[in-house]
C-alpha atoms as a PDB file:
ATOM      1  CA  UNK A   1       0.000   0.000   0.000  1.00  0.00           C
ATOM      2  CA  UNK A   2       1.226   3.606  -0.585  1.00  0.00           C
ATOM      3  CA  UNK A   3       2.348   4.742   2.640  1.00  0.00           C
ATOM      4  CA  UNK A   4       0.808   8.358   1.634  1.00  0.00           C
ATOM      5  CA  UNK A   5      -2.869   7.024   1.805  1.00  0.00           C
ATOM      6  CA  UNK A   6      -2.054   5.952   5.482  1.00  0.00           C
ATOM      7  CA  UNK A   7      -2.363   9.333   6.970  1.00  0.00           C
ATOM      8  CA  UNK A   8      -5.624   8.828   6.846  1.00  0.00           C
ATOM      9  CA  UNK A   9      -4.642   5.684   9.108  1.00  0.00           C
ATOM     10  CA  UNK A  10      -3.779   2.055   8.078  1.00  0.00           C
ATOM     11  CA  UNK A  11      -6.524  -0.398   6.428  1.00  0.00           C
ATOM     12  CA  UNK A  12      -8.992  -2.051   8.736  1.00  0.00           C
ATOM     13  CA  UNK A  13     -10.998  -4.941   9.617  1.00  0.00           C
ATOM     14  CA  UNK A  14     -14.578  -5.696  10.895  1.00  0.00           C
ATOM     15  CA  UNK A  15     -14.912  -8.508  13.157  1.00  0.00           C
ATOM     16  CA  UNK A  16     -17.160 -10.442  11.075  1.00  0.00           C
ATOM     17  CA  UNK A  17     -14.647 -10.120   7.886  1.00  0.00           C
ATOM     18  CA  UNK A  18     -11.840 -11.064  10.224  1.00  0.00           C
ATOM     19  CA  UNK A  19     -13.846 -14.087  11.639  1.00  0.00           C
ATOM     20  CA  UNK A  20     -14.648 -15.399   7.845  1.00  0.00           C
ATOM     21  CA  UNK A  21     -11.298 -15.195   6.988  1.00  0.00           C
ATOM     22  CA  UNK A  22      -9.791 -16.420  10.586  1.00  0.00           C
ATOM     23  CA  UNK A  23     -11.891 -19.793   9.982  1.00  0.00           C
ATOM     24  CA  UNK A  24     -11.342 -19.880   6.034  1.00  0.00           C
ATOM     25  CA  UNK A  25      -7.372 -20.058   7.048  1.00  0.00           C
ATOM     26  CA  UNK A  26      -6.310 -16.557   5.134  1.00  0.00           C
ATOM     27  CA  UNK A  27      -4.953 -14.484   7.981  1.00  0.00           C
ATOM     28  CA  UNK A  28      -3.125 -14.907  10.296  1.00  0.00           C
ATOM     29  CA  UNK A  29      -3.825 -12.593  13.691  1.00  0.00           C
ATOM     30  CA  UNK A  30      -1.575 -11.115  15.642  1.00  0.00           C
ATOM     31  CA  UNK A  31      -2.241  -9.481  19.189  1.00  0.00           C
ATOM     32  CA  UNK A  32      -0.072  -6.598  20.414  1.00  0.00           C
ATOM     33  CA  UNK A  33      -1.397  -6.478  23.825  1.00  0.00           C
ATOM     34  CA  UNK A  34       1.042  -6.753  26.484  1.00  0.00           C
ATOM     35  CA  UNK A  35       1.080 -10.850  27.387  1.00  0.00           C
ATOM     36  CA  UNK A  36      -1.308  -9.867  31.282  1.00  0.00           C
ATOM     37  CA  UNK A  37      -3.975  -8.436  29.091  1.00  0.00           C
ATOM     38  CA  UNK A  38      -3.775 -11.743  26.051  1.00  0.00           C
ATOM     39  CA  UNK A  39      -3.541 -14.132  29.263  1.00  0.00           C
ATOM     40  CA  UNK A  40      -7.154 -12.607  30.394  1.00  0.00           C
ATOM     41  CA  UNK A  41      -8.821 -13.276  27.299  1.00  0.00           C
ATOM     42  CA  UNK A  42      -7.868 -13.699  23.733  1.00  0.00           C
ATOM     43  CA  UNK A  43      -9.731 -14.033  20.556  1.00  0.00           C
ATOM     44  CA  UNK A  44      -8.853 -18.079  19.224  1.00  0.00           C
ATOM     45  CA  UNK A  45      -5.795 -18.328  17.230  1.00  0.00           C
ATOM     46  CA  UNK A  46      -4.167 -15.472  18.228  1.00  0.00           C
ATOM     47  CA  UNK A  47      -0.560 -14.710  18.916  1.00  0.00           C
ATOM     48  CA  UNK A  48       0.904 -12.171  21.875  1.00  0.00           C
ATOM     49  CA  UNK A  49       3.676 -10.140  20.147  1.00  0.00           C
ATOM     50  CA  UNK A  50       3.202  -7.114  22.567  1.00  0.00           C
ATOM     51  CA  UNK A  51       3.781  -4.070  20.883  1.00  0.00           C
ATOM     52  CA  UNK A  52       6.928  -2.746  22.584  1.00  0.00           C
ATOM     53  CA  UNK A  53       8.359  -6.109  21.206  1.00  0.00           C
ATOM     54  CA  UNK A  54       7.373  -6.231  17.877  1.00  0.00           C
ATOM     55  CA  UNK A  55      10.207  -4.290  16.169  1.00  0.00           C
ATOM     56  CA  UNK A  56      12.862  -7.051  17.687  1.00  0.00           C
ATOM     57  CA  UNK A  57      10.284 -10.593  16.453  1.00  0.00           C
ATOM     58  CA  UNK A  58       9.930  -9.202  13.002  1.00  0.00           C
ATOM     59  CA  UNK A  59      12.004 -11.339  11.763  1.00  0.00           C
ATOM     60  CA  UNK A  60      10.640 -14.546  13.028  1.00  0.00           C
ATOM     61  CA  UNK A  61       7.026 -13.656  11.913  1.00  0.00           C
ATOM     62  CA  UNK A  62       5.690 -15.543   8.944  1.00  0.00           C
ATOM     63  CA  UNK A  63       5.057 -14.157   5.924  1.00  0.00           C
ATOM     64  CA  UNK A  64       2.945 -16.767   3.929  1.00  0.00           C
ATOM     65  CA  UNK A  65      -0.697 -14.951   5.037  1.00  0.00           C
ATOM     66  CA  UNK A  66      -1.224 -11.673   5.497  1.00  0.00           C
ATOM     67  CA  UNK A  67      -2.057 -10.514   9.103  1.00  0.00           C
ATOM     68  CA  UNK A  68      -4.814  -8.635  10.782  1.00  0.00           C
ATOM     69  CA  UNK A  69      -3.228  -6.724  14.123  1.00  0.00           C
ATOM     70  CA  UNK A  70      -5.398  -6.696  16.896  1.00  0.00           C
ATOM     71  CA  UNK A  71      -5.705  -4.990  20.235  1.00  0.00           C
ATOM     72  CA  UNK A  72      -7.793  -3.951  23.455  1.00  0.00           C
ATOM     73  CA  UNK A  73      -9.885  -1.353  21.128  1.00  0.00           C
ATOM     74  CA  UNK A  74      -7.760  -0.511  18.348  1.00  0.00           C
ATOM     75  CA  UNK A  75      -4.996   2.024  19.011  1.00  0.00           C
ATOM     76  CA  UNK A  76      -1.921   0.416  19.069  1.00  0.00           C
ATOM     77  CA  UNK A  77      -3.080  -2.476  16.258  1.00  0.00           C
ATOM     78  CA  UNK A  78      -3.112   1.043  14.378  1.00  0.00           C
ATOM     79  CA  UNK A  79       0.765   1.481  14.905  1.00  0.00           C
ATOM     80  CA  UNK A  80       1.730  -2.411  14.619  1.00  0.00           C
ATOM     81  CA  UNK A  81      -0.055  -2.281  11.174  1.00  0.00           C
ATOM     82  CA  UNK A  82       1.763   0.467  10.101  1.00  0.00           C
ATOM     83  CA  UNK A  83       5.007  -1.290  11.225  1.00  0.00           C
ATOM     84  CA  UNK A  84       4.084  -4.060   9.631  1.00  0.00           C
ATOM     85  CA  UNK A  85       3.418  -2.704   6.472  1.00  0.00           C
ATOM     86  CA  UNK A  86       6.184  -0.454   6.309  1.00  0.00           C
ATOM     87  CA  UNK A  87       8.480  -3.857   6.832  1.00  0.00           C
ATOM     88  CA  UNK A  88       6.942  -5.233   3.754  1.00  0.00           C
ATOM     89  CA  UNK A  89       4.351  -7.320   5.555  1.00  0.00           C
ATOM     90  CA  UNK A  90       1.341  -6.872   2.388  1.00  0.00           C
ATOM     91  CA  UNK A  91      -1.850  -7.363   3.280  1.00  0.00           C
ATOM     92  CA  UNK A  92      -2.028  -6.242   7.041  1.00  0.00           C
ATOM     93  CA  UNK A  93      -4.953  -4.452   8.436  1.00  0.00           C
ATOM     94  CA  UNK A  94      -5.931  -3.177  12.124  1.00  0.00           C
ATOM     95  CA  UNK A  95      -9.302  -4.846  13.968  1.00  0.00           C
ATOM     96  CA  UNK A  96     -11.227  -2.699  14.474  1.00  0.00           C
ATOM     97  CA  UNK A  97     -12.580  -1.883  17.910  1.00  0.00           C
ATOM     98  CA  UNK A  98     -10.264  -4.496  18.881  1.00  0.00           C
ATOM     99  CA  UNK A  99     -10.765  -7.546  21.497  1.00  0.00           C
ATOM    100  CA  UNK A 100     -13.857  -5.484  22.862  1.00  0.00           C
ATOM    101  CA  UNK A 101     -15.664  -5.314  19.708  1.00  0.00           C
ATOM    102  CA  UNK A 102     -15.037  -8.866  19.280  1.00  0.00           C
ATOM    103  CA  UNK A 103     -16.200  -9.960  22.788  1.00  0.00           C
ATOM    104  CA  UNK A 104     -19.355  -7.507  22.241  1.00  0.00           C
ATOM    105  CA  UNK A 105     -20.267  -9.479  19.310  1.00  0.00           C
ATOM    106  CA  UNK A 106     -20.643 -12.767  21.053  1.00  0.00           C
ATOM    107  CA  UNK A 107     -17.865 -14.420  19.731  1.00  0.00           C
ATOM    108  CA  UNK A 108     -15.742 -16.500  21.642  1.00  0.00           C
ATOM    109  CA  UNK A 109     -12.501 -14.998  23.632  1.00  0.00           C
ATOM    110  CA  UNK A 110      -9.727 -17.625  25.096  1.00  0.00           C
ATOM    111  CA  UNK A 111      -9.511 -16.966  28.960  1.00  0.00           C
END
């Protein structure tokens, strides 16, 4: 994506696109909570790269599906994605509402 249309901020995700795609095996999701908050409840499948973190495990995250970045409500899966997609990582988007929206819409969360 051309980094000039993200100052608008980066692409998102609803949670019922990112649940169609979670269980069709497309994306892969990534939370960037800090590893207290993903221990008290996750959305299934996820995996804790807290933020802070993130710049030093981009190298050991797969690149083979594109990712959707997800967080408490949305503001720091904002940053990761733009990490991510200034590192090359194609496809990312942001959740949005994060983990709250998700939990509001009855889906399951991982506790």
């Amino acid at each position: 994506m051309f980094s000039f249309l993200r100052r608008f901020g980066p692409p998102q995700i609803e949670v019922a696109d990112l649940d169609a795609r979670l269980d069709a095996g497309t994306m892969r999701l990534l939370d960037v909570r800090e590893e207290s908050e993903f221990r008290s409840g996750h959305v299934p499948g996820a995996i804790c790269v807290p933020l802070k973190k993130l710049p030093e495990r981009l190298a050991k995250l797969k690149r083979d599906k594109p990712y959707a970045v997800i967080c408490d409500r949305g503001n720091r899966s904002q940053s990761a994605t733009n990490l991510l997609l200034d590192e090359g990582f194609e496809g990312t988007v942001s959740v949005r509402g994060g983990t709250i929206a998700w939990a509001a819409s009855g889906r399951a969360i991982i506790r």
